[in-house]
C-alpha atoms as a PDB file:
ATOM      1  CA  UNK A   1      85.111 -43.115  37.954  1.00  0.00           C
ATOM      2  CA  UNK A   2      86.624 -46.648  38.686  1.00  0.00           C
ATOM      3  CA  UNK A   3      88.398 -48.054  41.371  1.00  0.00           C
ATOM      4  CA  UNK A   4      91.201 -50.252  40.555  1.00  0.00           C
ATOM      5  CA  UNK A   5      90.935 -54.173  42.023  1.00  0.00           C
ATOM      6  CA  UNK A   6      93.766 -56.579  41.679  1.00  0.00           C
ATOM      7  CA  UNK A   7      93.117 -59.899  40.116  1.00  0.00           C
ATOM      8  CA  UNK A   8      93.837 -61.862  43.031  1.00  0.00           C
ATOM      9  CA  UNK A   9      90.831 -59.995  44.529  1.00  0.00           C
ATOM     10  CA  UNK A  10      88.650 -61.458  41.989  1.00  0.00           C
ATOM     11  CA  UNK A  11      89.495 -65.089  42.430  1.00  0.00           C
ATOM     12  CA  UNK A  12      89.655 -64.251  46.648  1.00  0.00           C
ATOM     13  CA  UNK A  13      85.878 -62.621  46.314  1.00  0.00           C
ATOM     14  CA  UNK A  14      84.473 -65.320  44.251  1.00  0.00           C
ATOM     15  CA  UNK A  15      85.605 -67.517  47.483  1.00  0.00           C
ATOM     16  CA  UNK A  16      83.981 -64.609  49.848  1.00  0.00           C
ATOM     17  CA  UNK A  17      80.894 -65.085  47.893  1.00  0.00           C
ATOM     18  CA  UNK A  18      79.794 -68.694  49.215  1.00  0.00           C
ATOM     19  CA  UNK A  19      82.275 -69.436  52.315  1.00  0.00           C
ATOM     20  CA  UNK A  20      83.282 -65.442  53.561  1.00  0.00           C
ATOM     21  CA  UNK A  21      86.852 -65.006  54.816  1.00  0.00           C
ATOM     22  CA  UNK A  22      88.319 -65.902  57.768  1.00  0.00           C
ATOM     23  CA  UNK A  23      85.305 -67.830  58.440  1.00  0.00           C
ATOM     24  CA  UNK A  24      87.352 -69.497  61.676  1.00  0.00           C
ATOM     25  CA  UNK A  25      85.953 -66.616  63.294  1.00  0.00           C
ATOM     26  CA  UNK A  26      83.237 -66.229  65.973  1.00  0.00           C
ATOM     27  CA  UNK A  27      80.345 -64.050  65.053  1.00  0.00           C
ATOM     28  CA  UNK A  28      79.759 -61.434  67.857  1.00  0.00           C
ATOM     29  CA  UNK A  29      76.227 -60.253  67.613  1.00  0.00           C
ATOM     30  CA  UNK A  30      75.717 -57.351  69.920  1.00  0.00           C
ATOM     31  CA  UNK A  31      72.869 -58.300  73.039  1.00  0.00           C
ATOM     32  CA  UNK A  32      70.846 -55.498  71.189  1.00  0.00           C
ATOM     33  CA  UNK A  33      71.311 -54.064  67.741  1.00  0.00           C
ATOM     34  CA  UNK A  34      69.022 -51.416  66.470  1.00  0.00           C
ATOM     35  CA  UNK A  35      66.045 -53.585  64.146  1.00  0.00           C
ATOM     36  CA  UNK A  36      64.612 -52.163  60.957  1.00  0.00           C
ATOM     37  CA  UNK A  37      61.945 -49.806  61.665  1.00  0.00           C
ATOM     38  CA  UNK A  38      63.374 -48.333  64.587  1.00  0.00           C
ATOM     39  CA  UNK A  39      65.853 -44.886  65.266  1.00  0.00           C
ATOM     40  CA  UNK A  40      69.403 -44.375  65.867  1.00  0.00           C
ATOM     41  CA  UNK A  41      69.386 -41.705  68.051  1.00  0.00           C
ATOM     42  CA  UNK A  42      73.211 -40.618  67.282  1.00  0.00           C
ATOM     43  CA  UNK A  43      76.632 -41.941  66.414  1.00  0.00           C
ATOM     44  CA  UNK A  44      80.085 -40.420  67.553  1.00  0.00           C
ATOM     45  CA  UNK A  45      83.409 -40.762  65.677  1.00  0.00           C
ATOM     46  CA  UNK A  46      86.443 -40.017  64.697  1.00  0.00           C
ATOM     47  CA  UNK A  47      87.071 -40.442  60.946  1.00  0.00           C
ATOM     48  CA  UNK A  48      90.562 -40.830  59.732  1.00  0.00           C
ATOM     49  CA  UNK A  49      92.078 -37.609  59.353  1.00  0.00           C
ATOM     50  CA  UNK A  50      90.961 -37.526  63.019  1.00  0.00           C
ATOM     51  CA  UNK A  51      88.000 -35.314  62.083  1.00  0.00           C
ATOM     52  CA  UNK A  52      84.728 -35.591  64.757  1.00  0.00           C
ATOM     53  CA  UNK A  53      81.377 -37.566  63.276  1.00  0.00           C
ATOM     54  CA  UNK A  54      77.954 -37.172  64.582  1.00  0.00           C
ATOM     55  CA  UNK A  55      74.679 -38.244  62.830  1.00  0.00           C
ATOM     56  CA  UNK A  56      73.021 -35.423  64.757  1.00  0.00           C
ATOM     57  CA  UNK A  57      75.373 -32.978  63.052  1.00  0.00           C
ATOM     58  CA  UNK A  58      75.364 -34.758  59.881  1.00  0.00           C
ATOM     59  CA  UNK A  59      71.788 -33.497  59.347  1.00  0.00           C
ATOM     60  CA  UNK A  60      72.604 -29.711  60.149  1.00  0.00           C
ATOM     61  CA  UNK A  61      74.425 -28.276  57.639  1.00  0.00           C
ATOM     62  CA  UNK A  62      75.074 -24.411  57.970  1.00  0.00           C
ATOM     63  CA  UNK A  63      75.249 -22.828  54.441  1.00  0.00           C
ATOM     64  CA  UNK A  64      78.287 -20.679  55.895  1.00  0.00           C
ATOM     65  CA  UNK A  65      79.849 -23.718  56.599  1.00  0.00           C
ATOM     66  CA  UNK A  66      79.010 -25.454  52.668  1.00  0.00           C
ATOM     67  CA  UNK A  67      80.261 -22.301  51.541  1.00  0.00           C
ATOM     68  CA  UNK A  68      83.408 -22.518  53.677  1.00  0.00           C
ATOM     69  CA  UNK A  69      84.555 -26.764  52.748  1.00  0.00           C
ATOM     70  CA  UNK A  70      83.584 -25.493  49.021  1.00  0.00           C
ATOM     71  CA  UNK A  71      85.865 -22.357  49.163  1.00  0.00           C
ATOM     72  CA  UNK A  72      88.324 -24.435  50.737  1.00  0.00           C
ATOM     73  CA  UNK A  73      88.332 -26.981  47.763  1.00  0.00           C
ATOM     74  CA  UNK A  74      88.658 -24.008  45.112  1.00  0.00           C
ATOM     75  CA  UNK A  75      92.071 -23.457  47.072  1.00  0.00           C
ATOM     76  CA  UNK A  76      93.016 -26.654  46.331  1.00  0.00           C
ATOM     77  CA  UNK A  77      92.145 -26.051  42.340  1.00  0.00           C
ATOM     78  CA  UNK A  78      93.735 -22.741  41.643  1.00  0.00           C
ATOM     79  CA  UNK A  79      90.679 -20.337  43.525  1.00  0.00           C
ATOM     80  CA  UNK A  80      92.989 -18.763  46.232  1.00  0.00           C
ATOM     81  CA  UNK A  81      90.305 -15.901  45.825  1.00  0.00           C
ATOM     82  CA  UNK A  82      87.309 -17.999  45.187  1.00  0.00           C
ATOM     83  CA  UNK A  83      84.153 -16.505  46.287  1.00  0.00           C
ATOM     84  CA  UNK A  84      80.498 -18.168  46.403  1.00  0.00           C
ATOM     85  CA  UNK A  85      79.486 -16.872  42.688  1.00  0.00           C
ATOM     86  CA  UNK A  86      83.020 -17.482  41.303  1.00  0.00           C
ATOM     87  CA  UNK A  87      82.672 -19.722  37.940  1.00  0.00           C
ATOM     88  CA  UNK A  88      83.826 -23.201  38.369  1.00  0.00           C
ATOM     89  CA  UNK A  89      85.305 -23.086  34.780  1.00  0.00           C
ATOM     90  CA  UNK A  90      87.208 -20.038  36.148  1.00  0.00           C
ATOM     91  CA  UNK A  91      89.543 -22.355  38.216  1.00  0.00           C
ATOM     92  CA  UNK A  92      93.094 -22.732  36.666  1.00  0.00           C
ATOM     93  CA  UNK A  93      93.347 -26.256  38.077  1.00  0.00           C
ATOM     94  CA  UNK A  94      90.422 -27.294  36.083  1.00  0.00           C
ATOM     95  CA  UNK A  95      91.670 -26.390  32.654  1.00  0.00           C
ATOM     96  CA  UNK A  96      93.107 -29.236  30.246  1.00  0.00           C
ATOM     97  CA  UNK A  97      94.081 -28.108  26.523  1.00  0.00           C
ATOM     98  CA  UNK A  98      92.198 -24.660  27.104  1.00  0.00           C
ATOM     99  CA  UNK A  99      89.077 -26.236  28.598  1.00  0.00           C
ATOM    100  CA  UNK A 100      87.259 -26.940  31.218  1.00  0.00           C
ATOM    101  CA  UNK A 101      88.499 -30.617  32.176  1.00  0.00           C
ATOM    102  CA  UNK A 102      84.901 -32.557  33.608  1.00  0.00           C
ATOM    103  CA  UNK A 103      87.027 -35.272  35.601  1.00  0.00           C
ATOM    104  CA  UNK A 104      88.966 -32.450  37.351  1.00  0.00           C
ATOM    105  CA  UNK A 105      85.698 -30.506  37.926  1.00  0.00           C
ATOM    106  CA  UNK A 106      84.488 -33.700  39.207  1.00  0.00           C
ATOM    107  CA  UNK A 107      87.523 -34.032  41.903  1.00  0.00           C
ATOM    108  CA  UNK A 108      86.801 -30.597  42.884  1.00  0.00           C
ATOM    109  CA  UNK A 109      83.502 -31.285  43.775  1.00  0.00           C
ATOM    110  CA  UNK A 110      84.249 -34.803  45.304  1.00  0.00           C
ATOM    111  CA  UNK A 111      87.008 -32.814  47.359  1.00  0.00           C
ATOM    112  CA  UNK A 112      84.407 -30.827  49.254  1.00  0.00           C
ATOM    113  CA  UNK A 113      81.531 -33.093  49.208  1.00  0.00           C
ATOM    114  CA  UNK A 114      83.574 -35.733  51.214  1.00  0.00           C
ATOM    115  CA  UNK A 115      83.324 -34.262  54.442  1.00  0.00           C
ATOM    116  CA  UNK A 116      79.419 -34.664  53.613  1.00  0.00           C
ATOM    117  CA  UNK A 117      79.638 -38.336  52.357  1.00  0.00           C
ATOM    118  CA  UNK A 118      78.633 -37.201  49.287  1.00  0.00           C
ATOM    119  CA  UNK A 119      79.531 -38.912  46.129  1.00  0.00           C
ATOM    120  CA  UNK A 120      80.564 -36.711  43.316  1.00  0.00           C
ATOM    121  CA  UNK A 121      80.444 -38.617  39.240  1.00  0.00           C
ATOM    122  CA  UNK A 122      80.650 -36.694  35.771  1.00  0.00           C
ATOM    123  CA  UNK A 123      77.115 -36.808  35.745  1.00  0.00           C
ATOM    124  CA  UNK A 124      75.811 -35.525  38.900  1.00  0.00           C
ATOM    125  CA  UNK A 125      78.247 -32.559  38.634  1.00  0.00           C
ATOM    126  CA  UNK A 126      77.433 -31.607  35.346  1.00  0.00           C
ATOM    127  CA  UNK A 127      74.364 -29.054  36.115  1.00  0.00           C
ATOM    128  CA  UNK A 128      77.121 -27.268  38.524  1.00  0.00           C
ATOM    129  CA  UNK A 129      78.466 -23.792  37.226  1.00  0.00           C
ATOM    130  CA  UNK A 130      79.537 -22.033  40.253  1.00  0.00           C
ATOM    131  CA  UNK A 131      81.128 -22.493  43.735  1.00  0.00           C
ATOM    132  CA  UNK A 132      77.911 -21.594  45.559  1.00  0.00           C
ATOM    133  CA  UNK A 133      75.960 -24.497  43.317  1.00  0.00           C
ATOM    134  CA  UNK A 134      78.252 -26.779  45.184  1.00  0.00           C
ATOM    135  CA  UNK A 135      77.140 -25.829  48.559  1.00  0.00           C
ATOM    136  CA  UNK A 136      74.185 -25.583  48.174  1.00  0.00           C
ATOM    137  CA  UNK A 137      73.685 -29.288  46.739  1.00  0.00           C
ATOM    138  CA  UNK A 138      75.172 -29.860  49.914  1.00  0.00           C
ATOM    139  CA  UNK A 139      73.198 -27.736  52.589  1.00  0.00           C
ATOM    140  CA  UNK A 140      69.905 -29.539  50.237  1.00  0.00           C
ATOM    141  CA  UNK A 141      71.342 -32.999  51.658  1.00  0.00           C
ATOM    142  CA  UNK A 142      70.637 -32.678  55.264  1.00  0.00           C
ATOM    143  CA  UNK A 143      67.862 -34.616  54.329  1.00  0.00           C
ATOM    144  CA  UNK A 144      68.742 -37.177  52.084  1.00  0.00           C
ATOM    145  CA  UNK A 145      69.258 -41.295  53.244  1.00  0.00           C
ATOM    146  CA  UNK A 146      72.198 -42.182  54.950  1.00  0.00           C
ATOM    147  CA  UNK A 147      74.066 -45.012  54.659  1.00  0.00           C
ATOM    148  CA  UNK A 148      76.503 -46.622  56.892  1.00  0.00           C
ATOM    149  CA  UNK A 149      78.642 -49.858  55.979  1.00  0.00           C
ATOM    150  CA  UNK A 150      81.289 -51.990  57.601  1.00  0.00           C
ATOM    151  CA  UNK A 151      84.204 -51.583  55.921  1.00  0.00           C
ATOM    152  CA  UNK A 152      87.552 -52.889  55.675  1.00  0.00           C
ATOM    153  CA  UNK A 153      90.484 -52.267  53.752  1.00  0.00           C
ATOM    154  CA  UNK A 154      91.875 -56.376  53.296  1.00  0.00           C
ATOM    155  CA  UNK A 155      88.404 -57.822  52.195  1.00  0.00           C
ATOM    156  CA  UNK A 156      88.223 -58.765  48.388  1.00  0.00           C
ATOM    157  CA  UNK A 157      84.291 -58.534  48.236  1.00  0.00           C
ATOM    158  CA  UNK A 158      84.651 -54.771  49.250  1.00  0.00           C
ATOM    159  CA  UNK A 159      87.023 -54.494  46.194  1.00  0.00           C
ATOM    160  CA  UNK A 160      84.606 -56.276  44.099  1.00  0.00           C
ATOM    161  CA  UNK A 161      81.438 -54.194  44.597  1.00  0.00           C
ATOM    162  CA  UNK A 162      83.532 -50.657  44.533  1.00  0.00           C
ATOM    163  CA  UNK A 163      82.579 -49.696  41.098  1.00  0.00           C
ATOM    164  CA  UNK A 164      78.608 -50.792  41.985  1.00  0.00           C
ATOM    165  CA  UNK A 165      78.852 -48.972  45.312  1.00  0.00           C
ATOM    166  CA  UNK A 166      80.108 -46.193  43.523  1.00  0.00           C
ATOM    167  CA  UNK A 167      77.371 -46.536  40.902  1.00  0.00           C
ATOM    168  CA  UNK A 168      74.546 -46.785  43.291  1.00  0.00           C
ATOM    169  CA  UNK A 169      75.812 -43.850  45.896  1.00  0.00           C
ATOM    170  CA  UNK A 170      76.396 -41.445  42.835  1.00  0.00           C
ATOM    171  CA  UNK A 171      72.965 -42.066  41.317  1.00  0.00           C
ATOM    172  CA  UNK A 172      70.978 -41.929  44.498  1.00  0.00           C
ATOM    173  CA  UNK A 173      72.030 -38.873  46.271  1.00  0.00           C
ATOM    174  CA  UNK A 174      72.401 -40.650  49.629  1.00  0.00           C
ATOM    175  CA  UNK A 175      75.446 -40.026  51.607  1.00  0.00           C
ATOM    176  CA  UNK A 176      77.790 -42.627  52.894  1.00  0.00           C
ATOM    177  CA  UNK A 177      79.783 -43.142  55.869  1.00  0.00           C
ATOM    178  CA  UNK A 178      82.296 -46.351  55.671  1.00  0.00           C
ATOM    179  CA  UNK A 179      83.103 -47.575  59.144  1.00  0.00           C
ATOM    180  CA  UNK A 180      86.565 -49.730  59.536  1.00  0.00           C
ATOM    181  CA  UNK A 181      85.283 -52.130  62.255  1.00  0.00           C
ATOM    182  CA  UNK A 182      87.924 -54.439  61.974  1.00  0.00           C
ATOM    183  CA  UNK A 183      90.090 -54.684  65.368  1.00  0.00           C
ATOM    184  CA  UNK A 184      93.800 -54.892  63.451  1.00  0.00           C
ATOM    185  CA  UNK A 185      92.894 -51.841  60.969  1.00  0.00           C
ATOM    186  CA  UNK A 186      95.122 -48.989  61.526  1.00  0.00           C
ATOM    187  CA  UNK A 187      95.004 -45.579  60.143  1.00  0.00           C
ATOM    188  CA  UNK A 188      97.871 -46.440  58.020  1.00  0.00           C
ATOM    189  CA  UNK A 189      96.285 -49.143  56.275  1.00  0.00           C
ATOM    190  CA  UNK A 190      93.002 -47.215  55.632  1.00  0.00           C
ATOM    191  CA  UNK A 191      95.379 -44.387  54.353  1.00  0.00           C
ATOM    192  CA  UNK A 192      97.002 -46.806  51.832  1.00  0.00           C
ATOM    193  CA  UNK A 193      93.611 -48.366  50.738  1.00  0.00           C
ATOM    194  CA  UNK A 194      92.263 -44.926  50.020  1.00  0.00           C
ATOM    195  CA  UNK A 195      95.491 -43.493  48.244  1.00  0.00           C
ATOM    196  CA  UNK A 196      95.718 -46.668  46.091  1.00  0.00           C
ATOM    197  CA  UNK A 197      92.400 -47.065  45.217  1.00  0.00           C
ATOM    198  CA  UNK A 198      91.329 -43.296  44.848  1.00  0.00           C
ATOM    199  CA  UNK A 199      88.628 -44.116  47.490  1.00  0.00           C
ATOM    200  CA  UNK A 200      85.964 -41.221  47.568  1.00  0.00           C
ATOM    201  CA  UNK A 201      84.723 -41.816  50.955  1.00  0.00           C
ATOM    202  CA  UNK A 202      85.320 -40.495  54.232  1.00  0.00           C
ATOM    203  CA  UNK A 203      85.744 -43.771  56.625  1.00  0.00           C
ATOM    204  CA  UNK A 204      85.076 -43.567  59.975  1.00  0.00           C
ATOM    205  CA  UNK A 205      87.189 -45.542  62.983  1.00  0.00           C
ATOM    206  CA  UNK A 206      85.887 -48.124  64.922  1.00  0.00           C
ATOM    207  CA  UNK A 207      88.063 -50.344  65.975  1.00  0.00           C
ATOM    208  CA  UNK A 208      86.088 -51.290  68.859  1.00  0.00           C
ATOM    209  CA  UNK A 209      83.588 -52.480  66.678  1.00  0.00           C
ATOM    210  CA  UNK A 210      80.931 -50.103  69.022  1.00  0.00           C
ATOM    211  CA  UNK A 211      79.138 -49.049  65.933  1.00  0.00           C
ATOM    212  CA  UNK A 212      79.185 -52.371  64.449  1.00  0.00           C
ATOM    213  CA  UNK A 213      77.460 -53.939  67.370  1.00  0.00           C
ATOM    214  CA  UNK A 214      75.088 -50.955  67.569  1.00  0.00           C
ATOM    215  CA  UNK A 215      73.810 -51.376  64.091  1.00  0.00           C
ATOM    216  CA  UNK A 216      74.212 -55.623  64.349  1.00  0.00           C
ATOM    217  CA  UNK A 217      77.056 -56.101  61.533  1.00  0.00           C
ATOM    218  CA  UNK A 218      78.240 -58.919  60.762  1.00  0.00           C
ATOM    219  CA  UNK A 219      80.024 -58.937  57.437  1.00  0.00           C
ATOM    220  CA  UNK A 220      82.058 -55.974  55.418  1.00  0.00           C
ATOM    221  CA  UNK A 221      80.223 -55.173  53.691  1.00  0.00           C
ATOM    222  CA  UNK A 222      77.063 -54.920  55.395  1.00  0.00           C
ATOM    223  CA  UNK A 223      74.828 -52.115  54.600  1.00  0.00           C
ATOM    224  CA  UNK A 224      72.544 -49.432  56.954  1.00  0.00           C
ATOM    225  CA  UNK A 225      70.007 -47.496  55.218  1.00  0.00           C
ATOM    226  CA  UNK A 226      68.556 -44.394  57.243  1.00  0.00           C
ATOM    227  CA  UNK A 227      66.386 -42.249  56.203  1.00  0.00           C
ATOM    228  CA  UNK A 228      65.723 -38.742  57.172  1.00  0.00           C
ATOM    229  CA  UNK A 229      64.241 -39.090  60.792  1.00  0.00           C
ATOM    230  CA  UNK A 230      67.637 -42.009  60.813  1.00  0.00           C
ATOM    231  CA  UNK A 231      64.911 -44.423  61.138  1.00  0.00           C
ATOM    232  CA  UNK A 232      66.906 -47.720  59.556  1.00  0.00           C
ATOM    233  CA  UNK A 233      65.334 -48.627  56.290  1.00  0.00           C
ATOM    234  CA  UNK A 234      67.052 -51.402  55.124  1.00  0.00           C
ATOM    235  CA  UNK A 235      69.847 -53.668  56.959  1.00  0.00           C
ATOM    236  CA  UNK A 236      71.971 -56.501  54.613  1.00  0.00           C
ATOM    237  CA  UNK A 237      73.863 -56.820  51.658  1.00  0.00           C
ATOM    238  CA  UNK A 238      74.564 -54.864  48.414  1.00  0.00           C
ATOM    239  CA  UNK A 239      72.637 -57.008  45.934  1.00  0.00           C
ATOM    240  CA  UNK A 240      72.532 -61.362  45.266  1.00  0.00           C
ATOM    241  CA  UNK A 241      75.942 -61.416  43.748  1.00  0.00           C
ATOM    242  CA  UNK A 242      79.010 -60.653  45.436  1.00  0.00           C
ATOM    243  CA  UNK A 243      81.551 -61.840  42.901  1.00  0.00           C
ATOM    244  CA  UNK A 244      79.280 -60.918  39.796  1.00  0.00           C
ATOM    245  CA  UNK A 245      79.141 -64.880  38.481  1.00  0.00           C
ATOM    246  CA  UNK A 246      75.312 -64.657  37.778  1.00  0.00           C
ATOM    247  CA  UNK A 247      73.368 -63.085  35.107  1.00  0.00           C
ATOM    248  CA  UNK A 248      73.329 -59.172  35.366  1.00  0.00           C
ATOM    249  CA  UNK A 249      69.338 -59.116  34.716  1.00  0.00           C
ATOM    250  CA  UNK A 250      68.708 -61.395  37.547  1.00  0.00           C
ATOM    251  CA  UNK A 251      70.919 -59.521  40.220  1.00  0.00           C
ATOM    252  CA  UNK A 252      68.530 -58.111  42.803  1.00  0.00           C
ATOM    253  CA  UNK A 253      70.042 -54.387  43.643  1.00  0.00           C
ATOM    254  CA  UNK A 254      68.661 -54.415  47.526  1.00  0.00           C
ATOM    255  CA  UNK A 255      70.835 -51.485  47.791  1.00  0.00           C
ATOM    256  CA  UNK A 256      69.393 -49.393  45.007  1.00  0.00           C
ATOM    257  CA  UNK A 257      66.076 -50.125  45.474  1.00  0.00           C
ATOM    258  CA  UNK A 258      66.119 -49.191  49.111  1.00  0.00           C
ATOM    259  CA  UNK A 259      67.386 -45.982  48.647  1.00  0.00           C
ATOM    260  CA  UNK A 260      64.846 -45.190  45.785  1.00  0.00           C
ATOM    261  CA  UNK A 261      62.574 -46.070  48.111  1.00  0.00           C
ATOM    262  CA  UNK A 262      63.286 -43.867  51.103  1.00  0.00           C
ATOM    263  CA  UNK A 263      64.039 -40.776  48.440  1.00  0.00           C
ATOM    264  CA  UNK A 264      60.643 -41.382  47.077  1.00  0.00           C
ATOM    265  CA  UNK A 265      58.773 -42.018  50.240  1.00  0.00           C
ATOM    266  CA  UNK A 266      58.022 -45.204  49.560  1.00  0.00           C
ATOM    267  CA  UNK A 267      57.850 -48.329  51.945  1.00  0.00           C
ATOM    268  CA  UNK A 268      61.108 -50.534  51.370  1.00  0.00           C
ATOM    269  CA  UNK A 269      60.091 -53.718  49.871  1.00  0.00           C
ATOM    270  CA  UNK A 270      63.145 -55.971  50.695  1.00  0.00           C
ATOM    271  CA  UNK A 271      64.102 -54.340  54.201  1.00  0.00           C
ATOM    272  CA  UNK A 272      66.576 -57.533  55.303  1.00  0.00           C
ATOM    273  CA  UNK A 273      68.546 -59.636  53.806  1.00  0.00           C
ATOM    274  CA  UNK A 274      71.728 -61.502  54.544  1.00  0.00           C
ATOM    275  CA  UNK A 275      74.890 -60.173  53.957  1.00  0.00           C
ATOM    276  CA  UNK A 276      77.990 -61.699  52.382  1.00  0.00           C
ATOM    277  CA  UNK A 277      81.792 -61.403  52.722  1.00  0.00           C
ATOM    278  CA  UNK A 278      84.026 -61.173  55.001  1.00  0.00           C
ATOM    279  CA  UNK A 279      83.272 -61.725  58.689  1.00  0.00           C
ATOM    280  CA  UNK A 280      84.100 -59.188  60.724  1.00  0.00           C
ATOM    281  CA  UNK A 281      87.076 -59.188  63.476  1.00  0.00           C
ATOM    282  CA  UNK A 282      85.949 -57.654  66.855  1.00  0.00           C
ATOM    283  CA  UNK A 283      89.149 -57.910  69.304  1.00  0.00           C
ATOM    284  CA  UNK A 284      89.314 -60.651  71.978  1.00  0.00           C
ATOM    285  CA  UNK A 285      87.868 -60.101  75.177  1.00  0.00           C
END
């Protein structure tokens, strides 16, 4: 899967790369924000369908309820009498030329895994057969690393490191949560950006910039890694290279290597670093 970015975003995120946009602005840094090392004890928020968010509920996951967003998908893909042990490559919706289509298998899965902020690729949906295989990947991430990021729908270095995001979230396991932080995004815009761009992820609203001060972020995008007690991990940017001008083997993946870290139980070695892009824009007091 790849996410479509204009060519002016290209030229715009080399720019965000060594002076960020709309660097004019003040940088608000909350009196407090939570440090690496230490818990965040819950978040609450309204993503943009207008559907409720908590971390605390993030990491219960009922399999009736799996089953329930999975059956729900099926709907979607020609299972209006899906149960948990019906055959993915049963759904009409999935079949192209006779056959089970893998990128339409792969939006079915993406479609329920959303909710989740799970990431759903050709490969990591390959070993699925039936509907109940699909919950139950997602009832076994209760556990897995979280990751929050200030997002916004106007900044080119978010456009730029889609396909890596994409790469890294897929591969890992973790699950995602986007957060528009910026104080003129409306629900309209973040509808656009995720219909145009075929945007897998389910973006939270916070236009008060409440969890962006809570966390201490500055940029979009600027990565939270939690792991499974929510203690934060890792706090900064992607990787070194924003607008991918460098050599590939000398890009440092902070991301990546955080995660791996926390799946594998291993201390982070680069918890901090700073991020780059576009600052963020908390209203006016």
């Amino acid at each position: 899967m790849r996410f479509l970015v204009p060519c002016s975003a290209l030229f715009l995120g080399f720019l965000s790369a060594t002076s960020p946009a709309h660097a004019a602005d003040p940088v608000v840094a909350p009196a407090r924000a939570i440090g690496i090392g230490e818990a965040v004890t819950d978040v609450h928020a309204v993503d943009v369908d207008g559907v409720a968010f908590s971390l605390a509920g993030a990491r219960v996951i009922p399999e009736a309820d799996a089953l329930s967003v999975v059956l729900a998908a099926a709907r979607e893909f020609g299972g209006g009498d899906a149960k948990a042990d019906t055959a993915i490559a049963s759904l009409s919706g999935l079949s192209k030329d006779g056959s089970l289509d893998p990128a339409r298998k792969t939006a079915l899965v993406q479609t329920a895994w959303k909710r989740y902020g799970l990431i759903a690729s050709d490969a990591n949906t390959k070993d699925l057969l039936t509907l109940a295989d699909v919950a139950k990947r997602i009832v076994d991430s209760a556990s897995a690393p979280i990751v929050f990021f200030a997002w916004s729908s106007s900044c080119p270095t978010i456009a730029l490191y889609a396909d890596r995001l994409f790469d890294v979230f897929s591969t890992t396991g973790a699950r995602v949560f986007p957060f528009a932080c910026n104080a003129e995004e409306t629900v309209a815009s973040i509808r656009t950006a995720i219909g145009e761009r075929k945007l897998p992820y389910r973006i939270l609203l916070d236009p008060d910039a409440k969890l962006a001060d809570l966390l201490g972020a500055r940029t979009t995008p600027h990565m939270f890694v939690l792991d499974e007690q929510n203690f934060v991990r890792f706090n900064g940017a992607p990787d070194n290279d924003p607008a991918m001008v460098g050599d590939e083997s000398k890009r440092t993946p902070y991301l990546k290597d955080a995660l791996k870290s926390v799946v594998d139980g291993r201390q982070v070695e680069i918890r901090m670093t700073n991020p780059k892009g576009c600052r963020i824009r908390r209203k006016k007091a």
